[in-house]
C-alpha atoms as a PDB file:
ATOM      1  CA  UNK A   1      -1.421  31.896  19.179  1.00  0.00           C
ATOM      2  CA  UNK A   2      -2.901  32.883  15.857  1.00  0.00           C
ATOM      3  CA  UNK A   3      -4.387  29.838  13.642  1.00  0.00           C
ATOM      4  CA  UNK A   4      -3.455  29.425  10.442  1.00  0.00           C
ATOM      5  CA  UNK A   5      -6.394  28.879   7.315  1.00  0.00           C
ATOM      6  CA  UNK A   6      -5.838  25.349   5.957  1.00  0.00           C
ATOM      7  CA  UNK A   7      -3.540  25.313   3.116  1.00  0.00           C
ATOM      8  CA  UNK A   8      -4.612  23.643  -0.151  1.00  0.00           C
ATOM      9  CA  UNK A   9      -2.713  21.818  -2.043  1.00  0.00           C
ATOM     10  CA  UNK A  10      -3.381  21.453  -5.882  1.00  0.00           C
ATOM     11  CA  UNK A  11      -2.232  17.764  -6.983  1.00  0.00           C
ATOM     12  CA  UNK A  12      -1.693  17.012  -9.932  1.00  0.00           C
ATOM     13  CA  UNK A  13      -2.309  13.603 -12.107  1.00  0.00           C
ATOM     14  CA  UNK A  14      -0.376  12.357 -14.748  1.00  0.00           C
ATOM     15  CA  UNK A  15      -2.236  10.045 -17.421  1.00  0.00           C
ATOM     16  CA  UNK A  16      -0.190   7.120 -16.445  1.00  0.00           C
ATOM     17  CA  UNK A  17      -0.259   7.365 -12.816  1.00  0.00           C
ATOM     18  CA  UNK A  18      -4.076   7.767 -13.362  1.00  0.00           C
ATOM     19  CA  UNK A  19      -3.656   4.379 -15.157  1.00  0.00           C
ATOM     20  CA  UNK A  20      -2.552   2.517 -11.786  1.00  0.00           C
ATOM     21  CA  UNK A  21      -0.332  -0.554 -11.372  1.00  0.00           C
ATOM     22  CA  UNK A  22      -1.831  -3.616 -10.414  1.00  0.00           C
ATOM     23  CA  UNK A  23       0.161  -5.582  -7.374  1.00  0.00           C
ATOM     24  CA  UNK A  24      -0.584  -8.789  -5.764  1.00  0.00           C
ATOM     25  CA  UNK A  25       3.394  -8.607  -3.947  1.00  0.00           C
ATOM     26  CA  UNK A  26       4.639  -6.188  -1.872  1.00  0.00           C
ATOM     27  CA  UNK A  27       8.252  -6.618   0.566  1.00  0.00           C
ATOM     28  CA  UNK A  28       9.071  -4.429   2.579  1.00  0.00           C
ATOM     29  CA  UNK A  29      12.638  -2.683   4.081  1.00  0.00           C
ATOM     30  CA  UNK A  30      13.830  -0.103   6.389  1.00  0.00           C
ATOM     31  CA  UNK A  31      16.783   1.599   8.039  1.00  0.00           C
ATOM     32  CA  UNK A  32      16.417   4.123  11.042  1.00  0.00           C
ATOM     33  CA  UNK A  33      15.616   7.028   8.656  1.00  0.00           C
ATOM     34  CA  UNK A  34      13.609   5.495   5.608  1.00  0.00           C
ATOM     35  CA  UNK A  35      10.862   2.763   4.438  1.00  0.00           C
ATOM     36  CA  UNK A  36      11.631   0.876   1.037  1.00  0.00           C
ATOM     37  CA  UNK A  37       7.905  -0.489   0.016  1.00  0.00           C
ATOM     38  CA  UNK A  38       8.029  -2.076  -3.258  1.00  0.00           C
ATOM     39  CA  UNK A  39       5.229  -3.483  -5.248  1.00  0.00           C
ATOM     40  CA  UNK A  40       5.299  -6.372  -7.851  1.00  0.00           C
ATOM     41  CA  UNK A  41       3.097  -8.916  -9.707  1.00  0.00           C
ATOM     42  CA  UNK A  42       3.489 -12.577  -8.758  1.00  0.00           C
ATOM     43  CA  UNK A  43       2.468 -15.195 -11.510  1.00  0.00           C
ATOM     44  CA  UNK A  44       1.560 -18.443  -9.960  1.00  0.00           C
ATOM     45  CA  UNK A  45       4.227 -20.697 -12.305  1.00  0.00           C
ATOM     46  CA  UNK A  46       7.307 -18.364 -12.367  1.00  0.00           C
ATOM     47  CA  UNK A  47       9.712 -18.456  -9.825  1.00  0.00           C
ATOM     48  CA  UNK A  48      10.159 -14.458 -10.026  1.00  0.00           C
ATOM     49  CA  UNK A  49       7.946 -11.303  -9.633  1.00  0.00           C
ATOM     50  CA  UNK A  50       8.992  -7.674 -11.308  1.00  0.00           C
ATOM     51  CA  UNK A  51       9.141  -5.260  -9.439  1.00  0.00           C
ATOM     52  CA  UNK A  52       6.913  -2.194 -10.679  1.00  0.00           C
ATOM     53  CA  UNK A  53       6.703   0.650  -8.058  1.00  0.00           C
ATOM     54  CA  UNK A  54       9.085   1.325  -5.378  1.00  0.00           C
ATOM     55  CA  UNK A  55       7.938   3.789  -2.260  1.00  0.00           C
ATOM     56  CA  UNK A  56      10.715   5.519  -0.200  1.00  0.00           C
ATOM     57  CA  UNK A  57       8.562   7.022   2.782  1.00  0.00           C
ATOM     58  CA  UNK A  58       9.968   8.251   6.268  1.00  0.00           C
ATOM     59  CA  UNK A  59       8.826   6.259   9.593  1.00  0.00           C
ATOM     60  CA  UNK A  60       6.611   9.163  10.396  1.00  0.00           C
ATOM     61  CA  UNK A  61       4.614   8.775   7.469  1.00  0.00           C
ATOM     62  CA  UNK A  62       4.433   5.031   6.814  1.00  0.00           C
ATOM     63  CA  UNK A  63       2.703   5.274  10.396  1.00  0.00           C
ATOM     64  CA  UNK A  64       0.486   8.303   8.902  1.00  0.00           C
ATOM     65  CA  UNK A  65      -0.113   5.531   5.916  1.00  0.00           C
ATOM     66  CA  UNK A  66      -0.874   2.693   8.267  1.00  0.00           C
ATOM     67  CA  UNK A  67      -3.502   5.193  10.173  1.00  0.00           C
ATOM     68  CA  UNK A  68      -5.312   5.789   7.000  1.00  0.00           C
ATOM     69  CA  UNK A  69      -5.222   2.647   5.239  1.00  0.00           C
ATOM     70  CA  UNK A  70      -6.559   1.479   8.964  1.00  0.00           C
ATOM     71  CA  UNK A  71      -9.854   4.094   8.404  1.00  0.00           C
ATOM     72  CA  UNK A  72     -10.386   3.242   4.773  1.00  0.00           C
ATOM     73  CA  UNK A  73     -10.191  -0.629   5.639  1.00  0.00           C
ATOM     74  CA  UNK A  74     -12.470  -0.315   8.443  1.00  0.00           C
ATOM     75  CA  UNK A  75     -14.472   2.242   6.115  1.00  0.00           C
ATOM     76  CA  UNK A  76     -14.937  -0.144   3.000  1.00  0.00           C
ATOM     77  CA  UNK A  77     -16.179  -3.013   5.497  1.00  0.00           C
ATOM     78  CA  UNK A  78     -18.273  -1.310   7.137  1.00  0.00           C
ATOM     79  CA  UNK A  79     -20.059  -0.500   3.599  1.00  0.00           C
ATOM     80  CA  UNK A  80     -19.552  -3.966   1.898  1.00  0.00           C
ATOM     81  CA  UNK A  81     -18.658  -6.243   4.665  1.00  0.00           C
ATOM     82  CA  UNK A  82     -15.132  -7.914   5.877  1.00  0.00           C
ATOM     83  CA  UNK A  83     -12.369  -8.443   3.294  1.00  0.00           C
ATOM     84  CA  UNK A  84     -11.609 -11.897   3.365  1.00  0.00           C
ATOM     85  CA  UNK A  85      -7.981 -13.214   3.783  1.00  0.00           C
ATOM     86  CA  UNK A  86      -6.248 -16.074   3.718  1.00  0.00           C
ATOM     87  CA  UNK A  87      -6.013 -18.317   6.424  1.00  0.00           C
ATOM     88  CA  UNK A  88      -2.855 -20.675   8.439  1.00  0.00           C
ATOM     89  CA  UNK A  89      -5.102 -23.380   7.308  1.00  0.00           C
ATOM     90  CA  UNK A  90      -4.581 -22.199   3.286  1.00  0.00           C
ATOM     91  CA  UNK A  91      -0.921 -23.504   3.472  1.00  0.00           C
ATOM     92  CA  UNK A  92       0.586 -23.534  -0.140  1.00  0.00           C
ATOM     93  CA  UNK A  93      -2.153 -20.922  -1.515  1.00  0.00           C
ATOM     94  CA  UNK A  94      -0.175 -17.603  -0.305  1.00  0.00           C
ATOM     95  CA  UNK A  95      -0.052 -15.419  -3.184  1.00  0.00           C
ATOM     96  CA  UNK A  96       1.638 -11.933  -2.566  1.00  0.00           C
ATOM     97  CA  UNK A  97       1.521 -10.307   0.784  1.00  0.00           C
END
């Protein structure tokens, strides 16, 4: 079988998805075809969060997502040390995910 050179992809990035959204809230759905992840801001004092960024992703590649968001996480400690999260014992201090 003959291999194939890596193709490159050229991406491109728009001045307000360079910008970012912040998100301390994320839910998450699914059917047997698609993942729904969408991101919000929670404000501790309202009893709502907007929703700012919704993902539609297929099962195959929210498991490609969870693989490298695995890598980086273990990357980034590695480098700076363990990303402290909240604990059972924080009851009533959950904020977001």
């Amino acid at each position: 079988m003959e291999k194939r050179p890596p193709q490159q992809i050229k991406v491109e990035l728009t001045e307000p998805a360079a910008e970012g959204i912040y998100s301390n809230w994320v839910m998450m759905t699914y059917s047997p075809s698609e993942f729904i992840i969408d991101f919000g801001r929670f404000l501790p004092g309202l009893p709502k969060t907007k929703i700012y960024s919704r993902i539609v992703m297929t099962p195959q590649h929210v498991k490609n997502l969870l693989r490298v968001l695995e890598k980086n996480v273990s990357t980034y400690e590695e480098k700076f040390g363990e990303i402290r999260t909240l604990s059972k014992d924080d009851k009533g201090r959950e904020i977001g995910f």
